[in-house]
Protein backbone atom coordinates (compact mmCIF):
# COMPACT_ATOMS: atom_id res chain seq x y z
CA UNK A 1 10.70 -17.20 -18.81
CA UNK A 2 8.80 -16.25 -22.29
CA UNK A 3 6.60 -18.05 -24.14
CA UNK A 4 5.71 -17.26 -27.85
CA UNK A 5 3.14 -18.05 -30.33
CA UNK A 6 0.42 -20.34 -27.54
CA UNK A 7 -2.27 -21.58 -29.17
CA UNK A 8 -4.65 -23.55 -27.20
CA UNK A 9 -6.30 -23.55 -24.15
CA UNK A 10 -4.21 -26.85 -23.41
CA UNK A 11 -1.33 -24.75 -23.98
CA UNK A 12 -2.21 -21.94 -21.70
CA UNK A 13 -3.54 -23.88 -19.07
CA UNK A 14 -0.25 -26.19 -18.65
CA UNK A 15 1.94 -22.59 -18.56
CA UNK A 16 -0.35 -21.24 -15.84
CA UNK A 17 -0.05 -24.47 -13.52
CA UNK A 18 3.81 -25.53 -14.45
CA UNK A 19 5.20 -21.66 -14.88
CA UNK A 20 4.07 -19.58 -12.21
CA UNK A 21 7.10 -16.92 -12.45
CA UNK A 22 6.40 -16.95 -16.47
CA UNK A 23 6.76 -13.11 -17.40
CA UNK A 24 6.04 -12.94 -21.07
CA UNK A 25 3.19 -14.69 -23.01
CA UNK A 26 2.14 -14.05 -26.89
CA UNK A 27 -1.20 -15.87 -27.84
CA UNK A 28 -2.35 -16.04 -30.91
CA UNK A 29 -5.09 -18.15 -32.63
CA UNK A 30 -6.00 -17.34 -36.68
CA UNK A 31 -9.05 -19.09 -36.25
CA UNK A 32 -12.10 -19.96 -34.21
CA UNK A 33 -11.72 -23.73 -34.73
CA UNK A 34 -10.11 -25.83 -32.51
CA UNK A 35 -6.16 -26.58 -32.76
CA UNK A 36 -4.82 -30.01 -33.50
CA UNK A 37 -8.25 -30.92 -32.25
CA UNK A 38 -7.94 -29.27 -28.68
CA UNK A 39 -9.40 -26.11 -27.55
CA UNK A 40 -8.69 -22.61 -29.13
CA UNK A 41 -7.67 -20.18 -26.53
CA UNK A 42 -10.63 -17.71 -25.20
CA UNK A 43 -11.34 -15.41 -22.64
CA UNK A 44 -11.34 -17.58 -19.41
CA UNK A 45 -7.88 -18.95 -20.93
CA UNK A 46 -6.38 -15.66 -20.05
CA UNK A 47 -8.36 -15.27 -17.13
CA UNK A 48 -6.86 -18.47 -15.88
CA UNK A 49 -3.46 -17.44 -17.14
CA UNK A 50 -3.66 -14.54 -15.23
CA UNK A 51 -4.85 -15.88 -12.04
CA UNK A 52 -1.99 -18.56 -11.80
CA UNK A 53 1.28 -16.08 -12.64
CA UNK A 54 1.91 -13.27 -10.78
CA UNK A 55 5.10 -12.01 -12.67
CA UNK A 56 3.25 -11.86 -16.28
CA UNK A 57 4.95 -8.49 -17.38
CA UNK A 58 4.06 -8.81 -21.21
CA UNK A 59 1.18 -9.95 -22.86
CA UNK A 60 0.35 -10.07 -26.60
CA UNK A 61 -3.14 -11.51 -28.03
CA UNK A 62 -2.77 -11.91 -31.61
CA UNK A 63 -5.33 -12.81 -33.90
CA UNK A 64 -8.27 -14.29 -32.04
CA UNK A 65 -11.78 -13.99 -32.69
CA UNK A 66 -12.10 -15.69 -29.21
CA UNK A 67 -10.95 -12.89 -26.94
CA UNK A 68 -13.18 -9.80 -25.75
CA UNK A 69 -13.94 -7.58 -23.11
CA UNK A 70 -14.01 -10.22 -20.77
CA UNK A 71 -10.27 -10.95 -21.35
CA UNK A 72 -9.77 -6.80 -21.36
CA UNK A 73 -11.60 -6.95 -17.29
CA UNK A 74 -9.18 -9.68 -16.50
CA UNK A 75 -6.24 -7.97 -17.65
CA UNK A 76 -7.02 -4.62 -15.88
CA UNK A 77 -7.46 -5.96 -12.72
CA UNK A 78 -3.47 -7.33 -12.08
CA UNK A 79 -1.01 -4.91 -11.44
CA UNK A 80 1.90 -6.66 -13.06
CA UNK A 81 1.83 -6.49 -16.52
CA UNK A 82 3.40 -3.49 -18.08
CA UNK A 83 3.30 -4.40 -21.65
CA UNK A 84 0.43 -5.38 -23.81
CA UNK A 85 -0.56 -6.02 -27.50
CA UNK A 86 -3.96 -6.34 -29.09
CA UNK A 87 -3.19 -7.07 -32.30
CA UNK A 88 -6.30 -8.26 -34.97
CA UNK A 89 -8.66 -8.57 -32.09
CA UNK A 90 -12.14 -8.00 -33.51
CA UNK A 91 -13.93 -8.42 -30.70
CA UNK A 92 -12.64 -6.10 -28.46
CA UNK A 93 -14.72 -2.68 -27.96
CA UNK A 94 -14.46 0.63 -26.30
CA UNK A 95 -15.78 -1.13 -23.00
CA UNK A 96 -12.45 -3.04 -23.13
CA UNK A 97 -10.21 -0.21 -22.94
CA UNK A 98 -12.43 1.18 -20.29
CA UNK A 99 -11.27 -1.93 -17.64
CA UNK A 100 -7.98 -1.27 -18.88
CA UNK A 101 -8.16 2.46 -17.60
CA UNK A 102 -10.32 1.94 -14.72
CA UNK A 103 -8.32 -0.72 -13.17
CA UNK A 104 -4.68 -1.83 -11.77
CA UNK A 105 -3.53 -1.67 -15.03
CA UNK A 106 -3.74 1.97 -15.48
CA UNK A 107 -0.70 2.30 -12.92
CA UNK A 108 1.06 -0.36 -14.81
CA UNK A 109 0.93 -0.69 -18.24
CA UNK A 110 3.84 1.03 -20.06
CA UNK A 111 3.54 0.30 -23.63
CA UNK A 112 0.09 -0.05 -25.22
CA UNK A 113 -0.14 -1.45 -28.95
CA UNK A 114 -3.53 -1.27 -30.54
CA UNK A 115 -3.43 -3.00 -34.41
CA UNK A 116 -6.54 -3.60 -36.40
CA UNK A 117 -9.09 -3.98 -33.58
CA UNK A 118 -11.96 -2.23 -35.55
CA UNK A 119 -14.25 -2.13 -32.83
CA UNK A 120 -11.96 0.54 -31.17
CA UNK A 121 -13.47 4.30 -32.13
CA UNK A 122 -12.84 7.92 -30.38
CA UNK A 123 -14.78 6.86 -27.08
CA UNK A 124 -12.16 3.88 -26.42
CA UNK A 125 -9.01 5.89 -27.16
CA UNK A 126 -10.44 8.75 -24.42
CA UNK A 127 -10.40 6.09 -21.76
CA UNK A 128 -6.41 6.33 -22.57
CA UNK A 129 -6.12 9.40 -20.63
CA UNK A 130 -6.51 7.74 -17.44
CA UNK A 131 -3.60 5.65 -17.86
CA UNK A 132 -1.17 6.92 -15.63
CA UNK A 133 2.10 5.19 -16.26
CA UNK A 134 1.77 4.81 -20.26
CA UNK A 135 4.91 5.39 -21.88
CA UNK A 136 4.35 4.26 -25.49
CA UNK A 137 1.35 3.93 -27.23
CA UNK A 138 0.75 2.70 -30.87
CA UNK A 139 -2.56 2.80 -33.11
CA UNK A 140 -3.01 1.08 -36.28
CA UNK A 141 -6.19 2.16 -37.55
CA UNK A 142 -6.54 0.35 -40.76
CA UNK A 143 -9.90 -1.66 -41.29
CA UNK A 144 -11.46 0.19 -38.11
CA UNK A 145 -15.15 1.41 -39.21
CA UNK A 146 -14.69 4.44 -36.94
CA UNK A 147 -11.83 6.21 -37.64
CA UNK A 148 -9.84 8.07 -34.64
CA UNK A 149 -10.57 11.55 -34.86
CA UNK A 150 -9.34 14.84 -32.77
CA UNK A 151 -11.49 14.01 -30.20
CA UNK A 152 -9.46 11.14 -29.69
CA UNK A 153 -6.24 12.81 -30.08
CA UNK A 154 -7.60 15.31 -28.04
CA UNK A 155 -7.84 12.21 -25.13
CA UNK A 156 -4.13 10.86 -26.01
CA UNK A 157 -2.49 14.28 -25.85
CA UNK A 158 -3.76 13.85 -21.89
CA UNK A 159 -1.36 11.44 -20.84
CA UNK A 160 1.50 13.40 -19.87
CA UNK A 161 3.92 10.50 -19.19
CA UNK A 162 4.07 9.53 -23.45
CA UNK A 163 7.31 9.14 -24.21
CA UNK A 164 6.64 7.44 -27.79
CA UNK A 165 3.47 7.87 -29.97
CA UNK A 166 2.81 5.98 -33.17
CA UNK A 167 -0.28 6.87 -34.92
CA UNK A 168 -1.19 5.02 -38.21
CA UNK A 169 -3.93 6.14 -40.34
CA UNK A 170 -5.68 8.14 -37.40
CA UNK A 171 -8.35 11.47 -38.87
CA UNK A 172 -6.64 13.24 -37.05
CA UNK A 173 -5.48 17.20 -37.75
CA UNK A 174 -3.72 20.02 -36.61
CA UNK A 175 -5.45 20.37 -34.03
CA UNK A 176 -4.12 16.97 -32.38
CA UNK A 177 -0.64 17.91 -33.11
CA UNK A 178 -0.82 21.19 -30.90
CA UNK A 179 -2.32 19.47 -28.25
CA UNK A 180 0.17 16.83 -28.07
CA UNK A 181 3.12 19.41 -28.41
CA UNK A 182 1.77 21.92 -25.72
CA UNK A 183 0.83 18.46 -23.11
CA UNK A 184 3.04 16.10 -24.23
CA UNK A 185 6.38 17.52 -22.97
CA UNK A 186 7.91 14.19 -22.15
CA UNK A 187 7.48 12.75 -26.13
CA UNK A 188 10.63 11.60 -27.43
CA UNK A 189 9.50 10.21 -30.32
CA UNK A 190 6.07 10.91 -32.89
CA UNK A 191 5.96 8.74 -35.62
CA UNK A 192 2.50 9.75 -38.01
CA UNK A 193 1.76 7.46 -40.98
CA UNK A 194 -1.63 8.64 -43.60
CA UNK A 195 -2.47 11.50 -41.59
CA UNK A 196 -3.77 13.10 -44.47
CA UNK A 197 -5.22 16.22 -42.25
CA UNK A 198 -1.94 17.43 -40.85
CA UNK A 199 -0.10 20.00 -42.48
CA UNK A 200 3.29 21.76 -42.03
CA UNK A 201 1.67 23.64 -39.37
CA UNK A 202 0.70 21.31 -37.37
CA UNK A 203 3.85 19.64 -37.05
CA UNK A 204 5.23 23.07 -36.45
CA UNK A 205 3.85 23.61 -33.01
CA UNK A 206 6.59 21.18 -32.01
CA UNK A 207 9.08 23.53 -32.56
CA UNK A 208 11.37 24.21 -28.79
CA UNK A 209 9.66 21.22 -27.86
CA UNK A 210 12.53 20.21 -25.23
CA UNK A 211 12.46 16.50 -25.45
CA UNK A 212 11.49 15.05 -29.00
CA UNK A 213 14.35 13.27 -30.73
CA UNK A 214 12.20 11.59 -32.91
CA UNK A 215 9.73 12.30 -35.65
CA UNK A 216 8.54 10.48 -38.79
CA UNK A 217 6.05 12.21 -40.43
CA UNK A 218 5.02 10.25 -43.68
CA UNK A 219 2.70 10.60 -46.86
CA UNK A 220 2.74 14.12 -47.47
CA UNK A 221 4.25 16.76 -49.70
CA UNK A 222 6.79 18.49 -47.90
CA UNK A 223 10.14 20.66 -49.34
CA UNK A 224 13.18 20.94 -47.51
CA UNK A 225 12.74 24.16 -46.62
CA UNK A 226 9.89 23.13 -43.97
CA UNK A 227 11.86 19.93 -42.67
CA UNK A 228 14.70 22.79 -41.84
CA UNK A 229 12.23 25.00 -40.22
CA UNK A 230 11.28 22.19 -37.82
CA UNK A 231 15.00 21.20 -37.03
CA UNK A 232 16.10 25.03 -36.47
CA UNK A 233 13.00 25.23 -34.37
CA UNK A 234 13.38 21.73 -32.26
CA UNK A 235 16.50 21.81 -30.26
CA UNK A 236 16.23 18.17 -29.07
CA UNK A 237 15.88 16.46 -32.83
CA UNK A 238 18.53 14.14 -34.29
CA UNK A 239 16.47 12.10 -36.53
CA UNK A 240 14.03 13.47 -38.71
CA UNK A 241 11.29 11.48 -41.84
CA UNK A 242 9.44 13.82 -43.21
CA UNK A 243 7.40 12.96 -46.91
CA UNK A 244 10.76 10.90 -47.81
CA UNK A 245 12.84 13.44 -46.82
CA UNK A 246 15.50 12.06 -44.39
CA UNK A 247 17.75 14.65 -41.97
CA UNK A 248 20.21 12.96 -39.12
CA UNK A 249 20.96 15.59 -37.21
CA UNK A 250 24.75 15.79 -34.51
CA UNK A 251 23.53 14.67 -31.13
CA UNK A 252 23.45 18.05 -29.22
């Protein structure tokens, strides 16, 4: 069973007691004030939520001043869910991510979307390397007062088992692109949107990557010249975005 848009703690509350095999959950609140006159969802909400389900595979929190760490400590100590979204979540901080890492969850979790929490700086995304089962992982770094630098690249390229990365708006450089190409060799797909510090060369130490299919590389100046060094170079590429440039490449 899923369950979309939940918006009270009502709400949640008569899931966790009625649903117990529920496996997917989005909550999302736009406010602090109370819904239809009933309780906005929080951080014992979850809590309770995930105390009463033990199939809860995917979990999205959308919107909601109410949630924080405390929801982030819940979360990494079950060792079901494998998907998770923290989407708008202003409250959560580096210490959040840090239960996520240190717990259950970091044997778990499998996809990892991070959009517009703006508490979230370099020391958050480091905690990332310690996931251990993380397959995709996406950061929208838009309104965050820290941006992500290399040091935090430098923590992503860690987990060996990413097999996506999305990357919006990071400060990221060249430096963060080797990494990821020389650790990384499971990525499949890199998708890199207002990364105004990578250049051609950076994206060049994927070439004879063996396993990227995948890449978008957006917002720069590129000819075609460099988008067909890249594909010559990278065996494993059918699908290529580079500065507006588009290249489908034959399936090898």
């Amino acid at each position: 069973m899923r369950v979309r848009d939940c918006q009270t703690h009502t709400d949640l509350e008569f899931i966790a007691q009625t649903c117990p095999k529920i496996e997917s959950v989005k909550v999302e609140c736009r406010d602090e004030k109370p819904v239809g006159g009933r309780k906005a969802i929080g951080n014992s909400g979850v809590v309770e939520l995930l105390h009463s389900t033990h199939n809860l595979d995917a979990l999205g929190l959308l919107d909601n001043e109410l949630i924080s760490d405390e929801a982030l400590r819940g979360i990494g100590c079950t060792s079901s869910i494998s998907i998770l979204g923290l989407i708008h979540c202003h409250n959560i901080t580096n210490e959040g991510l840090a239960f996520l890492a240190n717990g259950s969850t970091s044997r778990t979790l499998k996809k990892l979307i991070i959009d517009c929490c703006p508490e979230i700086t370099d020391t958050g995304v480091e905690h990332l390397r310690k996931m251990c089962s993380l397959e995709s992982l996406e950061l929208c770094l838009l309104g965050t007062r820290s941006p992500i630098t290399d040091i935090g690249g430098l923590g992503i390229s860690a987990i060996r088992t990413l097999k996506e990365l999305i990357l919006i708006h990071p400060d990221v450089s060249d430096s963060t692109m080797v990494a990821l190409a020389e650790n990384c060799s499971k990525l499949e797909t890199l998708d890199i949107k207002g990364c105004e510090n990578v250049t051609i060369a950076g994206i060049c130490a994927f070439c004879n990557h063996k396993c990227l299919k995948i890449l978008t590389w957006e917002d720069v100046k590129i000819i075609p010249s460099d988008v067909n060094s890249i594909v010559l170079g990278s065996p494993s590429l059918y699908s290529v975005v580079a500065g507006g440039l588009i290249q489908l490449l034959a399936m090898n």
